[in-house]
Protein backbone atom coordinates (compact mmCIF):
# COMPACT_ATOMS: atom_id res chain seq x y z
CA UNK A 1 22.83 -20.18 -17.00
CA UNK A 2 26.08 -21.12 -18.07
CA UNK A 3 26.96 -18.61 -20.12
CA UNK A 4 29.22 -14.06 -19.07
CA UNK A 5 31.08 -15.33 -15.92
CA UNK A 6 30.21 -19.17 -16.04
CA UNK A 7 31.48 -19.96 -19.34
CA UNK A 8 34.86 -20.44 -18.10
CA UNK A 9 33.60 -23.37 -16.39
CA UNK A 10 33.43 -26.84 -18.28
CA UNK A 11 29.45 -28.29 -18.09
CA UNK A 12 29.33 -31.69 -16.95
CA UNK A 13 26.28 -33.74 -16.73
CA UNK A 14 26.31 -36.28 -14.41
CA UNK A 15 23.19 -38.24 -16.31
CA UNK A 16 22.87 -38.59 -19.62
CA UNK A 17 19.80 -36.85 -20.92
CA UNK A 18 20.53 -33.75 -18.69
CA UNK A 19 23.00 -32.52 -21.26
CA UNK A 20 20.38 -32.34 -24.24
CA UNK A 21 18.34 -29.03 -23.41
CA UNK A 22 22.32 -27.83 -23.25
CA UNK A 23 22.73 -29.20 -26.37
CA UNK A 24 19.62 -27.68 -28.00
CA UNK A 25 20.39 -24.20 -26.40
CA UNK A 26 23.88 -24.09 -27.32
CA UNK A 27 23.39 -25.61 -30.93
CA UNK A 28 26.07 -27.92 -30.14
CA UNK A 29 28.82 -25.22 -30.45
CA UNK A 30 29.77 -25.68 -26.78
CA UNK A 31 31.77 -28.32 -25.56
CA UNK A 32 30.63 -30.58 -22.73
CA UNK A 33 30.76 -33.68 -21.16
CA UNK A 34 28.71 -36.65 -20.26
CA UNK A 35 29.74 -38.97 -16.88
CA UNK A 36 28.18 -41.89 -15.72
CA UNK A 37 27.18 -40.73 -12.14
CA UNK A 38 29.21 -38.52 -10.00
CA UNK A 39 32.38 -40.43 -10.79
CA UNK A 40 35.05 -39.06 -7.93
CA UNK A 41 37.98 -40.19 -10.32
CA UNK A 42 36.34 -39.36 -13.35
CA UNK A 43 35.58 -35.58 -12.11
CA UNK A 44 39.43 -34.93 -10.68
CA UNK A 45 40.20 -36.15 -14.05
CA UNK A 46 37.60 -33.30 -16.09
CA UNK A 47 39.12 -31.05 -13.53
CA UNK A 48 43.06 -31.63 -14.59
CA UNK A 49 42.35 -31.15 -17.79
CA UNK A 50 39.51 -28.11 -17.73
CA UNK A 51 40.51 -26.39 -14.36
CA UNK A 52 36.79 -25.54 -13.80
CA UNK A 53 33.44 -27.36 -14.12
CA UNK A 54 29.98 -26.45 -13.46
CA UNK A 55 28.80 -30.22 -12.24
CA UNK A 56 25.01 -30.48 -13.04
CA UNK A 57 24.31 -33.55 -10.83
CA UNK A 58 21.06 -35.08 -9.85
CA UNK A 59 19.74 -34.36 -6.54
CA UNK A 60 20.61 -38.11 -5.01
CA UNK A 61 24.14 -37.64 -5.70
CA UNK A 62 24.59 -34.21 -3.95
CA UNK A 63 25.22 -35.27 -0.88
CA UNK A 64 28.67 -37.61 -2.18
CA UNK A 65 29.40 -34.64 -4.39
CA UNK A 66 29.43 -31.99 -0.98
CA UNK A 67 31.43 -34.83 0.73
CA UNK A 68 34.16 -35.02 -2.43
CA UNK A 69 34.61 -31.63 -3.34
CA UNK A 70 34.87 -28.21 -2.24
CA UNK A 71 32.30 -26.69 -3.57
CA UNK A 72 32.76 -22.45 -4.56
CA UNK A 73 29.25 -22.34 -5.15
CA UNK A 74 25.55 -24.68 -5.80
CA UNK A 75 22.38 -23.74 -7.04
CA UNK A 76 19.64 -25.91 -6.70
CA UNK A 77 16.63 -26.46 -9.46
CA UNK A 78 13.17 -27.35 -7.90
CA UNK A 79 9.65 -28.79 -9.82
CA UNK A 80 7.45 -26.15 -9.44
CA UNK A 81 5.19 -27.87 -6.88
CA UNK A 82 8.89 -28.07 -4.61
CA UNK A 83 10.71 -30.81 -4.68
CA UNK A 84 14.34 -30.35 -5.86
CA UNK A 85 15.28 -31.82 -9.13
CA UNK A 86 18.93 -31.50 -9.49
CA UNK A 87 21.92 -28.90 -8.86
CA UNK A 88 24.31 -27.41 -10.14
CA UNK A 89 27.84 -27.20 -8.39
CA UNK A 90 30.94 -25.17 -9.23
CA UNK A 91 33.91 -26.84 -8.49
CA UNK A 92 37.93 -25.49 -9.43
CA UNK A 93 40.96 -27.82 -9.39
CA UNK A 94 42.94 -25.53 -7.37
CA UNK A 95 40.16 -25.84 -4.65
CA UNK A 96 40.64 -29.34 -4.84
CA UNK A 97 44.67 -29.03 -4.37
CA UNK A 98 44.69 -30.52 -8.21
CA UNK A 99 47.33 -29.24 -10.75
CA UNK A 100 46.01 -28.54 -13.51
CA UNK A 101 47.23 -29.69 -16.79
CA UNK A 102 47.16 -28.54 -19.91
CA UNK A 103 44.22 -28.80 -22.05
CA UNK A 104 44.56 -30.49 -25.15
CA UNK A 105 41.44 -30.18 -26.38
């Protein structure tokens, strides 16, 4: 899912344990990161230094995320019996009237 036009965007997980079937998939070769919850500061900070993040963020949290953010796009994951799981949100810094800086990593 994150991979042709979506690798430009940084993966953060806003739980830890979501990141480890990333982990498995991408044999650790891509770079990610872990928050603890959808961290407002935390995320503006990811987004200086990365530009672009696909936010994978538990379904609870959504609703602060859509308040937060400008969102360019969300995709939601369901069980199979309905109930949504978690999403995942795109989110640019110059959507968010961030400048970005540069990466150093």
């Amino acid at each position: 899912m994150l991979a042709g036009p979506l690798s430009e965007y940084h993966p953060v997980f806003t739980a830890w344990g979501f990141h480890l079937q990333f982990l498995f998939l991408t044999d650790g070769q891509r770079p990610y990161s872990v928050i603890s919850g959808a961290d407002r500061q935390r995320i503006d900070e990811l987004l200086q230094r990365h530009g672009k993040i696909s936010l994978i963020v538990k379904i609870d949290e959504l609703d602060r995320v859509r308040a937060a953010f400008e969102i360019q796009h969300e995709i939601l994951f369901t069980q199979r019996n309905g109930p949504e799981l978690f999403a995942m949100v795109l989110v640019t810094a110059a959507d968010q009237g961030i400048v970005q800086a540069a990466a150093s990593d």
